[in-house]
PDB file of N, CA and C in Angstrom:
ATOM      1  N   UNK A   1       9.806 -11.963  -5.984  1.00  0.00           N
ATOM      2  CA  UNK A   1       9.032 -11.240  -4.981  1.00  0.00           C
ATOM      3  C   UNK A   1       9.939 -10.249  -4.269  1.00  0.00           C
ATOM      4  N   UNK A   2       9.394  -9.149  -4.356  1.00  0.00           N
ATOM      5  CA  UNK A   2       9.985  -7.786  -3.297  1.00  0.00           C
ATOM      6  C   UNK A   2       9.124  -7.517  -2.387  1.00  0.00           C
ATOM      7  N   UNK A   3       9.564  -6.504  -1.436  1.00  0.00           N
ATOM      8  CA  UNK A   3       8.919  -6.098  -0.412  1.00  0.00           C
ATOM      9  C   UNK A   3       9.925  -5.381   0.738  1.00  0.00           C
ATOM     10  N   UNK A   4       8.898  -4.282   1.437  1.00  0.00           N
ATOM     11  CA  UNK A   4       9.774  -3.224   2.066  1.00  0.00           C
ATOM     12  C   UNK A   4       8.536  -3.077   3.545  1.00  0.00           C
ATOM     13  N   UNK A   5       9.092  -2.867   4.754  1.00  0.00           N
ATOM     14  CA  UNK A   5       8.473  -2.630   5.587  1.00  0.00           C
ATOM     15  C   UNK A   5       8.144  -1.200   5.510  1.00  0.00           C
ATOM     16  N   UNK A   6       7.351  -0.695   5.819  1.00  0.00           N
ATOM     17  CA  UNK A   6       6.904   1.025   5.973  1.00  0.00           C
ATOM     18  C   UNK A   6       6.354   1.660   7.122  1.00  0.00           C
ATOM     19  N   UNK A   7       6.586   2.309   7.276  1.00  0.00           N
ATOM     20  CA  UNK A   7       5.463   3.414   8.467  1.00  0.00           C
ATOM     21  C   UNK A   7       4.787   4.219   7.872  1.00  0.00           C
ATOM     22  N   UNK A   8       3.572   3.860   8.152  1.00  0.00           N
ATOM     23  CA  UNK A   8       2.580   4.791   7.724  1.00  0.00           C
ATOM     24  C   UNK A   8       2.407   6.113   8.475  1.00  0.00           C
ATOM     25  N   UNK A   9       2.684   7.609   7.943  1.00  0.00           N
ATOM     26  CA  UNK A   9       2.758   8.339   8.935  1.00  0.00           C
ATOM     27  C   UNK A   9       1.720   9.582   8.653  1.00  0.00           C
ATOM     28  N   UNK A  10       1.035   9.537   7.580  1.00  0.00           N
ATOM     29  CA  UNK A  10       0.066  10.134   7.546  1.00  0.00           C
ATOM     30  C   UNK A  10      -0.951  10.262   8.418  1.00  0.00           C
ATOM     31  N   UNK A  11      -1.720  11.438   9.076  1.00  0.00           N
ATOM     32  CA  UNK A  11      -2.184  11.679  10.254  1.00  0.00           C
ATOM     33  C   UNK A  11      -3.522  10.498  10.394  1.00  0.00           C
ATOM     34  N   UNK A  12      -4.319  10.794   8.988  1.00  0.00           N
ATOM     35  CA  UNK A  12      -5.880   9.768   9.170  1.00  0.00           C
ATOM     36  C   UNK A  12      -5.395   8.625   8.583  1.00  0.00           C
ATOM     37  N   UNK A  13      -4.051   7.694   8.657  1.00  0.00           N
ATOM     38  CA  UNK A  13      -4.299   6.797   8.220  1.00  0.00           C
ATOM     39  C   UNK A  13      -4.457   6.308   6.761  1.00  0.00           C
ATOM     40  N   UNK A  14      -5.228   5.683   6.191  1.00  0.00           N
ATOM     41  CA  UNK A  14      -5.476   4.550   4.979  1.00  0.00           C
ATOM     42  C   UNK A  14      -7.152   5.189   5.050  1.00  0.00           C
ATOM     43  N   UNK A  15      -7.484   5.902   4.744  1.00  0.00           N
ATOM     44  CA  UNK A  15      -8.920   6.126   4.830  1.00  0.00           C
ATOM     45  C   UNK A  15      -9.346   6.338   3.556  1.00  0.00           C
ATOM     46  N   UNK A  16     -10.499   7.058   2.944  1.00  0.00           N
ATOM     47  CA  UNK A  16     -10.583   6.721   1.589  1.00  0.00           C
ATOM     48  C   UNK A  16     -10.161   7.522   0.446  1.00  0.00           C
ATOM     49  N   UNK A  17      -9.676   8.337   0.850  1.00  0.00           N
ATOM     50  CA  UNK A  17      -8.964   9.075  -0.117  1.00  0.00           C
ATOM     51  C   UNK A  17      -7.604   8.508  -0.842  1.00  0.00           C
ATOM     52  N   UNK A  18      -6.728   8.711   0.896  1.00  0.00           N
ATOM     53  CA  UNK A  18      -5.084   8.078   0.039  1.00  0.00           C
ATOM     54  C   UNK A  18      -4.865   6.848  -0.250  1.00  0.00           C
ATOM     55  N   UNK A  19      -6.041   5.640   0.684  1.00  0.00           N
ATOM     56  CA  UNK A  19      -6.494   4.318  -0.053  1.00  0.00           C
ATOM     57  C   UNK A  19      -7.107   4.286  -1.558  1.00  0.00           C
ATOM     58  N   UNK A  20      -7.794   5.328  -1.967  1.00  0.00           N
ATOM     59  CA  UNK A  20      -7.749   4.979  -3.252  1.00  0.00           C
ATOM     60  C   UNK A  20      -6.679   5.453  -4.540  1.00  0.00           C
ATOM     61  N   UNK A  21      -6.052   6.890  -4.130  1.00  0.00           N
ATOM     62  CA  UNK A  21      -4.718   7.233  -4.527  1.00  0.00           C
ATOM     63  C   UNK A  21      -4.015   5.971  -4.605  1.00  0.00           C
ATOM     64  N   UNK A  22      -3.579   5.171  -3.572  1.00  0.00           N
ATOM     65  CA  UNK A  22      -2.631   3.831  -3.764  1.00  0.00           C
ATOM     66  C   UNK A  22      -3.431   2.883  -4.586  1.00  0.00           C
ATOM     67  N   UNK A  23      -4.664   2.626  -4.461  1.00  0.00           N
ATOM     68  CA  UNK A  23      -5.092   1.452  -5.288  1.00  0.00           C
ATOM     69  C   UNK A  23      -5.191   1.829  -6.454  1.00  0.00           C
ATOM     70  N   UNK A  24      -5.656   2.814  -6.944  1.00  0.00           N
ATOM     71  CA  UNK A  24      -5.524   3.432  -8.270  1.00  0.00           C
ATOM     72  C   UNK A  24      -3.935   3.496  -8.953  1.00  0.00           C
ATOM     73  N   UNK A  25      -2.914   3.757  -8.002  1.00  0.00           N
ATOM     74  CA  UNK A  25      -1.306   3.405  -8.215  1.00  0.00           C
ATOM     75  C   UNK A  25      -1.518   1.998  -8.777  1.00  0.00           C
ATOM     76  N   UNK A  26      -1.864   1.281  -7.783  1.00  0.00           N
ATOM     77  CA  UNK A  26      -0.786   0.226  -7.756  1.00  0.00           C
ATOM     78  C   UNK A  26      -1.640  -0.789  -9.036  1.00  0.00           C
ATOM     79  N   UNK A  27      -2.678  -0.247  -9.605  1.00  0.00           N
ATOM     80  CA  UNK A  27      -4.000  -1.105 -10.189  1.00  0.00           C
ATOM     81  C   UNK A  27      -2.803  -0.880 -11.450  1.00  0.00           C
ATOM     82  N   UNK A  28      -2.254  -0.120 -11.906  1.00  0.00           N
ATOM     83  CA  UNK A  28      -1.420  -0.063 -13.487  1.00  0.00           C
ATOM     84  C   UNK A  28      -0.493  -0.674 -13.225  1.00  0.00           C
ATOM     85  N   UNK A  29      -0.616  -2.064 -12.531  1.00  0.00           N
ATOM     86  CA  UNK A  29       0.714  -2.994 -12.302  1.00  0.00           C
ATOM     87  C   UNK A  29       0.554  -4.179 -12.577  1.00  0.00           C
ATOM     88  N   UNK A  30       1.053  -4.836 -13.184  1.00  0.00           N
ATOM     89  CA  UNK A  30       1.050  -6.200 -13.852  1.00  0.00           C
ATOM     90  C   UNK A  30       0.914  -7.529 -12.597  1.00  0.00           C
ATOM     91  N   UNK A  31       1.718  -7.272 -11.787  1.00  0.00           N
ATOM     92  CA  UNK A  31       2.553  -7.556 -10.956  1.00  0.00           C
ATOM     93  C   UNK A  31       1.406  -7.606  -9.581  1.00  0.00           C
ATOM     94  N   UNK A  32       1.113  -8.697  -9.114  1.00  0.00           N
ATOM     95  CA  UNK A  32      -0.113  -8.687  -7.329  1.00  0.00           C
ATOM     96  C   UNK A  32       1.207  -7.743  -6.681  1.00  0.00           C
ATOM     97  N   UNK A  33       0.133  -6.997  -5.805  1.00  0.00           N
ATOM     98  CA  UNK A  33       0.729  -6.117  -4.633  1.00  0.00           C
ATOM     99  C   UNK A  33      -0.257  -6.197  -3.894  1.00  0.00           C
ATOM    100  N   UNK A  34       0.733  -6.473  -1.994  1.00  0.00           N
ATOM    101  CA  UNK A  34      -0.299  -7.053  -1.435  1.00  0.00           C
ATOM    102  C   UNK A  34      -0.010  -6.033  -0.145  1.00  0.00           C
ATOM    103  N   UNK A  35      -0.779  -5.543   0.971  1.00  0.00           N
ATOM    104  CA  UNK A  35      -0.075  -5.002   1.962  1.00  0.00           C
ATOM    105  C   UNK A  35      -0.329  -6.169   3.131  1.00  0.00           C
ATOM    106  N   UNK A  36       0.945  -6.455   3.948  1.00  0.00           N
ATOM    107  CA  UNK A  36       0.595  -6.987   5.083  1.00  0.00           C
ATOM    108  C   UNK A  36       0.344  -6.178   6.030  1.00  0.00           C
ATOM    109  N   UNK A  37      -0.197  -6.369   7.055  1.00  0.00           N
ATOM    110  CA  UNK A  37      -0.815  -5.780   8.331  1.00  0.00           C
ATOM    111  C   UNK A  37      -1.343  -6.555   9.435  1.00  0.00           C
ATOM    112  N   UNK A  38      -1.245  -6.781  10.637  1.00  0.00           N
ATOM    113  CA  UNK A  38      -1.647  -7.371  11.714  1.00  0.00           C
ATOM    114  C   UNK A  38      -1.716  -8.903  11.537  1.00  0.00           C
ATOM    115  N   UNK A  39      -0.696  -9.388  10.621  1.00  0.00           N
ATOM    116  CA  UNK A  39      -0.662 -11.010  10.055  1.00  0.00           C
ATOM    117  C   UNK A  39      -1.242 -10.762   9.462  1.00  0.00           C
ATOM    118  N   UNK A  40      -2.162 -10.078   8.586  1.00  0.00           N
ATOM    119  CA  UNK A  40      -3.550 -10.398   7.438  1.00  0.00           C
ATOM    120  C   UNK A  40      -2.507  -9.697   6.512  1.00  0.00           C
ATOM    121  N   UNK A  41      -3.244 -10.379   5.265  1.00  0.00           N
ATOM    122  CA  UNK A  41      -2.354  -9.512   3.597  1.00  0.00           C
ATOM    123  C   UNK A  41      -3.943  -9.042   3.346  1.00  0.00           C
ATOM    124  N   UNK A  42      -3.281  -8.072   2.571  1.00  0.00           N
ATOM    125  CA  UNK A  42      -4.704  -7.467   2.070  1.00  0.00           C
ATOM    126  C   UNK A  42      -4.737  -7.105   0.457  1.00  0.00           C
ATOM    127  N   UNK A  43      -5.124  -7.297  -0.571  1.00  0.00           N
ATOM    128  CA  UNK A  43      -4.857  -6.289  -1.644  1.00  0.00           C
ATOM    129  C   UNK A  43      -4.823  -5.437  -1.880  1.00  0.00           C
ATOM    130  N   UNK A  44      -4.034  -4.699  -2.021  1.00  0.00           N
ATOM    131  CA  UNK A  44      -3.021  -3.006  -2.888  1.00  0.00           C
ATOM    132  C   UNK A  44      -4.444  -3.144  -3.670  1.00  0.00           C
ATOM    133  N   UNK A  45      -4.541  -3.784  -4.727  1.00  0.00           N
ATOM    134  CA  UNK A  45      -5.338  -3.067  -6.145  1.00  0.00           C
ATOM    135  C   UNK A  45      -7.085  -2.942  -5.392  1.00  0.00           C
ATOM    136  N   UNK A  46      -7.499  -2.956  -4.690  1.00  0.00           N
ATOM    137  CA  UNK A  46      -8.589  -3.168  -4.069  1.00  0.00           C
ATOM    138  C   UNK A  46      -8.756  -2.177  -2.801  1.00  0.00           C
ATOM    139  N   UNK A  47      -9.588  -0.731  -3.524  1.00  0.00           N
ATOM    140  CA  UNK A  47      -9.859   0.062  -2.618  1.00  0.00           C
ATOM    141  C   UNK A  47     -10.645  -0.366  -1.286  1.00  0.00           C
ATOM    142  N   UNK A  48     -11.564  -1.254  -1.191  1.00  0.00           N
ATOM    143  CA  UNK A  48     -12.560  -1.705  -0.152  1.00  0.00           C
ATOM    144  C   UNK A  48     -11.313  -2.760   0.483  1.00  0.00           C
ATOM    145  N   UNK A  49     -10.460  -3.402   0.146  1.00  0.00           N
ATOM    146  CA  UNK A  49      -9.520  -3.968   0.895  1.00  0.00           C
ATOM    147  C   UNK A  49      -8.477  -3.296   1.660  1.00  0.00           C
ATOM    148  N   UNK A  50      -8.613  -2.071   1.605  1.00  0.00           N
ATOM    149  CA  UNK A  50      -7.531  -1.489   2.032  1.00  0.00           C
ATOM    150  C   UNK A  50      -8.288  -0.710   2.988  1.00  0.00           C
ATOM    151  N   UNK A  51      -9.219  -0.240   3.011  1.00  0.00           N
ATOM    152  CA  UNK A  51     -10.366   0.943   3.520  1.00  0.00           C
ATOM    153  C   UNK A  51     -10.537  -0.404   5.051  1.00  0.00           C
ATOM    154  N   UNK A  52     -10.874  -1.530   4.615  1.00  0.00           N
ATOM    155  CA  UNK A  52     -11.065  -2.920   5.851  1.00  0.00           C
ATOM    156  C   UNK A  52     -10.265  -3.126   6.270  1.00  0.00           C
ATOM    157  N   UNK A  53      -8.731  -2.837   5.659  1.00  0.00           N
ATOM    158  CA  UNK A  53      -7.737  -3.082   6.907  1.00  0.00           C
ATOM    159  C   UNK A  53      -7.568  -2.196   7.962  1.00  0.00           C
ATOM    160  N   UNK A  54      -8.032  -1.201   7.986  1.00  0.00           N
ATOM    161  CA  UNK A  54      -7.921  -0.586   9.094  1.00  0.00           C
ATOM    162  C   UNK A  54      -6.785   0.105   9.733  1.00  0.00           C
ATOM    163  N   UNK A  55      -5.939   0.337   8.692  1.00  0.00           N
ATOM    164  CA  UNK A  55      -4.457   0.879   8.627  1.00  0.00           C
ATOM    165  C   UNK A  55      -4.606   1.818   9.312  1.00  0.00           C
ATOM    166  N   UNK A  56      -4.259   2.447  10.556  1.00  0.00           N
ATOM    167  CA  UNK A  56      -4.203   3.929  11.467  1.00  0.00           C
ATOM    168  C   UNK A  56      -2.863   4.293  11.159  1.00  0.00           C
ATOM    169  N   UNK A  57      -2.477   5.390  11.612  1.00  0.00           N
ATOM    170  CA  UNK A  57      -1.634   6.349  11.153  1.00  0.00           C
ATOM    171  C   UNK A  57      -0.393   5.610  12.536  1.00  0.00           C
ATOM    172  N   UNK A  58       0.778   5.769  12.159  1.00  0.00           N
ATOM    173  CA  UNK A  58       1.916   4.988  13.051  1.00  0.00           C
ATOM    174  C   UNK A  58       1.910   3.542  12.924  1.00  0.00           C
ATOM    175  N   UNK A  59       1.153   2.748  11.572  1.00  0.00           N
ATOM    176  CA  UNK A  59       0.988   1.850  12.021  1.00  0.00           C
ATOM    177  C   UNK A  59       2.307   1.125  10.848  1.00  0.00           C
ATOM    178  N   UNK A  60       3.143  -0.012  11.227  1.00  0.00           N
ATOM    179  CA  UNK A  60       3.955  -0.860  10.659  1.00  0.00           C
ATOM    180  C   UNK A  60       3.297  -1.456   9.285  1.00  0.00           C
ATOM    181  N   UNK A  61       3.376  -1.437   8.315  1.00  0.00           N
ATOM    182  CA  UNK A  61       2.807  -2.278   7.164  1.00  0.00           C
ATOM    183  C   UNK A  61       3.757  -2.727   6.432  1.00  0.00           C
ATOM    184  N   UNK A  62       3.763  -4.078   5.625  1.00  0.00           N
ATOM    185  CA  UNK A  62       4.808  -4.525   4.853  1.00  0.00           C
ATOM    186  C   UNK A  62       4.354  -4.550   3.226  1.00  0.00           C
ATOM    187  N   UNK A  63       4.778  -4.064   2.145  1.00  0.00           N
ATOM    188  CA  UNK A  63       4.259  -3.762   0.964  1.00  0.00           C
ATOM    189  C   UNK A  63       5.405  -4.899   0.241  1.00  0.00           C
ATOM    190  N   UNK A  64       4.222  -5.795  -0.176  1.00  0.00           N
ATOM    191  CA  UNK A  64       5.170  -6.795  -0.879  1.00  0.00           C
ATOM    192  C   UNK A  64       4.351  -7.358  -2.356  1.00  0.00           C
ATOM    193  N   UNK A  65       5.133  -7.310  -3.368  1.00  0.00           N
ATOM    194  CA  UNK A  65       4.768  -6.946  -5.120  1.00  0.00           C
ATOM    195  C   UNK A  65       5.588  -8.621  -5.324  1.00  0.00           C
ATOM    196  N   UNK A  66       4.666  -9.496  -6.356  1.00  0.00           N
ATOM    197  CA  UNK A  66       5.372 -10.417  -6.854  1.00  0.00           C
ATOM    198  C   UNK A  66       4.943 -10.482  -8.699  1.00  0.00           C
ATOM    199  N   UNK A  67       5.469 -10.502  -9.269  1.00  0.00           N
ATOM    200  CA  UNK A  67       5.306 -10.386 -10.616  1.00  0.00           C
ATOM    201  C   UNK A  67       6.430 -10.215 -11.691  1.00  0.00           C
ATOM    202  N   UNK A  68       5.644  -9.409 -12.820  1.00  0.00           N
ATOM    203  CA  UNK A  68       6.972  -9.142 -13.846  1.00  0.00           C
ATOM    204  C   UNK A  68       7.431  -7.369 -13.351  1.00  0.00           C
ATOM    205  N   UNK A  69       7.017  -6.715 -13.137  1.00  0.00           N
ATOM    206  CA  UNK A  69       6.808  -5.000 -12.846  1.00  0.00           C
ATOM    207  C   UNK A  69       7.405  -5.095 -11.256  1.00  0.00           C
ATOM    208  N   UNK A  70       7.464  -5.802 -10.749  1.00  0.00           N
ATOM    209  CA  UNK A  70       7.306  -6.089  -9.090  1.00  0.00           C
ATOM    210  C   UNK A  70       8.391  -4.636  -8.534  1.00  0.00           C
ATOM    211  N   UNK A  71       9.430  -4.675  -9.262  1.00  0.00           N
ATOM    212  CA  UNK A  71      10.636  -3.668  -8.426  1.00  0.00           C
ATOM    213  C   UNK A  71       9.576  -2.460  -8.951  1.00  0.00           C
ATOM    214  N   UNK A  72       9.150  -1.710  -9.959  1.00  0.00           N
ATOM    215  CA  UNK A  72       8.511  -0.907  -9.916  1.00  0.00           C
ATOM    216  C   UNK A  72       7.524  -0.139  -9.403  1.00  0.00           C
ATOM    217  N   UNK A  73       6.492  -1.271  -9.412  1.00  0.00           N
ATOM    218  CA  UNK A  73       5.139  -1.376  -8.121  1.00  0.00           C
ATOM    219  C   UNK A  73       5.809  -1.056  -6.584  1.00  0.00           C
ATOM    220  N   UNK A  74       6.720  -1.541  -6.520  1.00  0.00           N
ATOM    221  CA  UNK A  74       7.408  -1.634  -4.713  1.00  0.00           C
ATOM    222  C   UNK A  74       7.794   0.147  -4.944  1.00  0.00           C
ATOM    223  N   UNK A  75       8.930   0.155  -5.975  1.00  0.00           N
ATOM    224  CA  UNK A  75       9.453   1.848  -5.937  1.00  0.00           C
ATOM    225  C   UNK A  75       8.010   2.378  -6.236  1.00  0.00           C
ATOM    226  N   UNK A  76       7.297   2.591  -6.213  1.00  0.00           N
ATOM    227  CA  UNK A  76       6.190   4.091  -6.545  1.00  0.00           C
ATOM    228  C   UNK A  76       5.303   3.616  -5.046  1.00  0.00           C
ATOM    229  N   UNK A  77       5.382   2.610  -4.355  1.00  0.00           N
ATOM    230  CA  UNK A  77       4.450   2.459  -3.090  1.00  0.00           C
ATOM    231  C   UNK A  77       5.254   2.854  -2.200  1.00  0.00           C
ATOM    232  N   UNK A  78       6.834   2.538  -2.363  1.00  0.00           N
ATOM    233  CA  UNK A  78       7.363   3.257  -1.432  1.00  0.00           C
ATOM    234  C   UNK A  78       7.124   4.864  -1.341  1.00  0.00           C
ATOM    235  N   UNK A  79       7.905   5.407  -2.537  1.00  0.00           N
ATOM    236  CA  UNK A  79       6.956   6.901  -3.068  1.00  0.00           C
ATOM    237  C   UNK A  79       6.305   7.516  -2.536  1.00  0.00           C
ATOM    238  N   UNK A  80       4.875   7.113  -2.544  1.00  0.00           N
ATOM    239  CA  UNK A  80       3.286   7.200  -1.925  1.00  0.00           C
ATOM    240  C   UNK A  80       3.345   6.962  -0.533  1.00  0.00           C
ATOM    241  N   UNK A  81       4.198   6.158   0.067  1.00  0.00           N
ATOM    242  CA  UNK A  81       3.566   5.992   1.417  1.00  0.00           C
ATOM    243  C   UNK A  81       4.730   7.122   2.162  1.00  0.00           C
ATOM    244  N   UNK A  82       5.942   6.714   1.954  1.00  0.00           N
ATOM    245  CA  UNK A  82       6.688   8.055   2.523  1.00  0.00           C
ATOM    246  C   UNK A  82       6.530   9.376   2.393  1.00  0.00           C
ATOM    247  N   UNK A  83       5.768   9.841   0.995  1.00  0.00           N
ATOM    248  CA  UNK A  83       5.591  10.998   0.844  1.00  0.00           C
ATOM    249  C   UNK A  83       4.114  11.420   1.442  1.00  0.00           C
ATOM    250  N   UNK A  84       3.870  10.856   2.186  1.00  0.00           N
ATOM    251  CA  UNK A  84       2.120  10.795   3.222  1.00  0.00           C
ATOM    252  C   UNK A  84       1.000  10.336   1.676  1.00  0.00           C
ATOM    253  N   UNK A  85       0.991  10.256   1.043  1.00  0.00           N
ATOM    254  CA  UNK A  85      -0.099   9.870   0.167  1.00  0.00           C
ATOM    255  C   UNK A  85      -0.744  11.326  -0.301  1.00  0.00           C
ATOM    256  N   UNK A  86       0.190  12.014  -0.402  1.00  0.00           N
ATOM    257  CA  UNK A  86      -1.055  13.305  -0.662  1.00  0.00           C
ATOM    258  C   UNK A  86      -1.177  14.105   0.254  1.00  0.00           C
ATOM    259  N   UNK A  87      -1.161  14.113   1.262  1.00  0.00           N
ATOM    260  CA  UNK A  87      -2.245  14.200   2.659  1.00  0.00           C
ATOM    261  C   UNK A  87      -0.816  15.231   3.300  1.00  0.00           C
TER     262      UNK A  87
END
């Protein structure tokens, strides 16, 4: 198991665009990827799980991958979330 704390710094947040950009990422991964947030984990591969967490923009999230792919999944979410998702 890996995992990296992040700041989300994209202006709208996890809304449904760069939530599905990441779930669509992280879905070609062998490997569960999960985001933590406010004590709750949520699933990476699961656009409607990510859209319900409610991720706002400044907010702390922990991106943690356990599997066979796991260091990979972690490097391309890091990727995506530092590089704003697009946005």
């Amino acid at each position: 198991m890996v995992s990296k704390k992040l700041l989300l710094t994209n202006a709208q947040g996890f809304h449904m665009r760069p939530a599905s950009v990441f779930a669509n990422a992280m879905g070609k991964y062998s490997c569960d990827v999960m985001i933590r947030y406010n004590e709750n984990e949520y699933n990476a591969k699961s656009l409607l799980n990510i859209i319900a967490a409610c991720i706002k923009c400044g907010s702390e999230i922990e991106v943690i991958c356990n599997g066979t792919d796991e260091n990979e999944a972690l490097s391309e979410a890091v990727q995506l979330i530092e590089s704003g998702l697009g946005e």
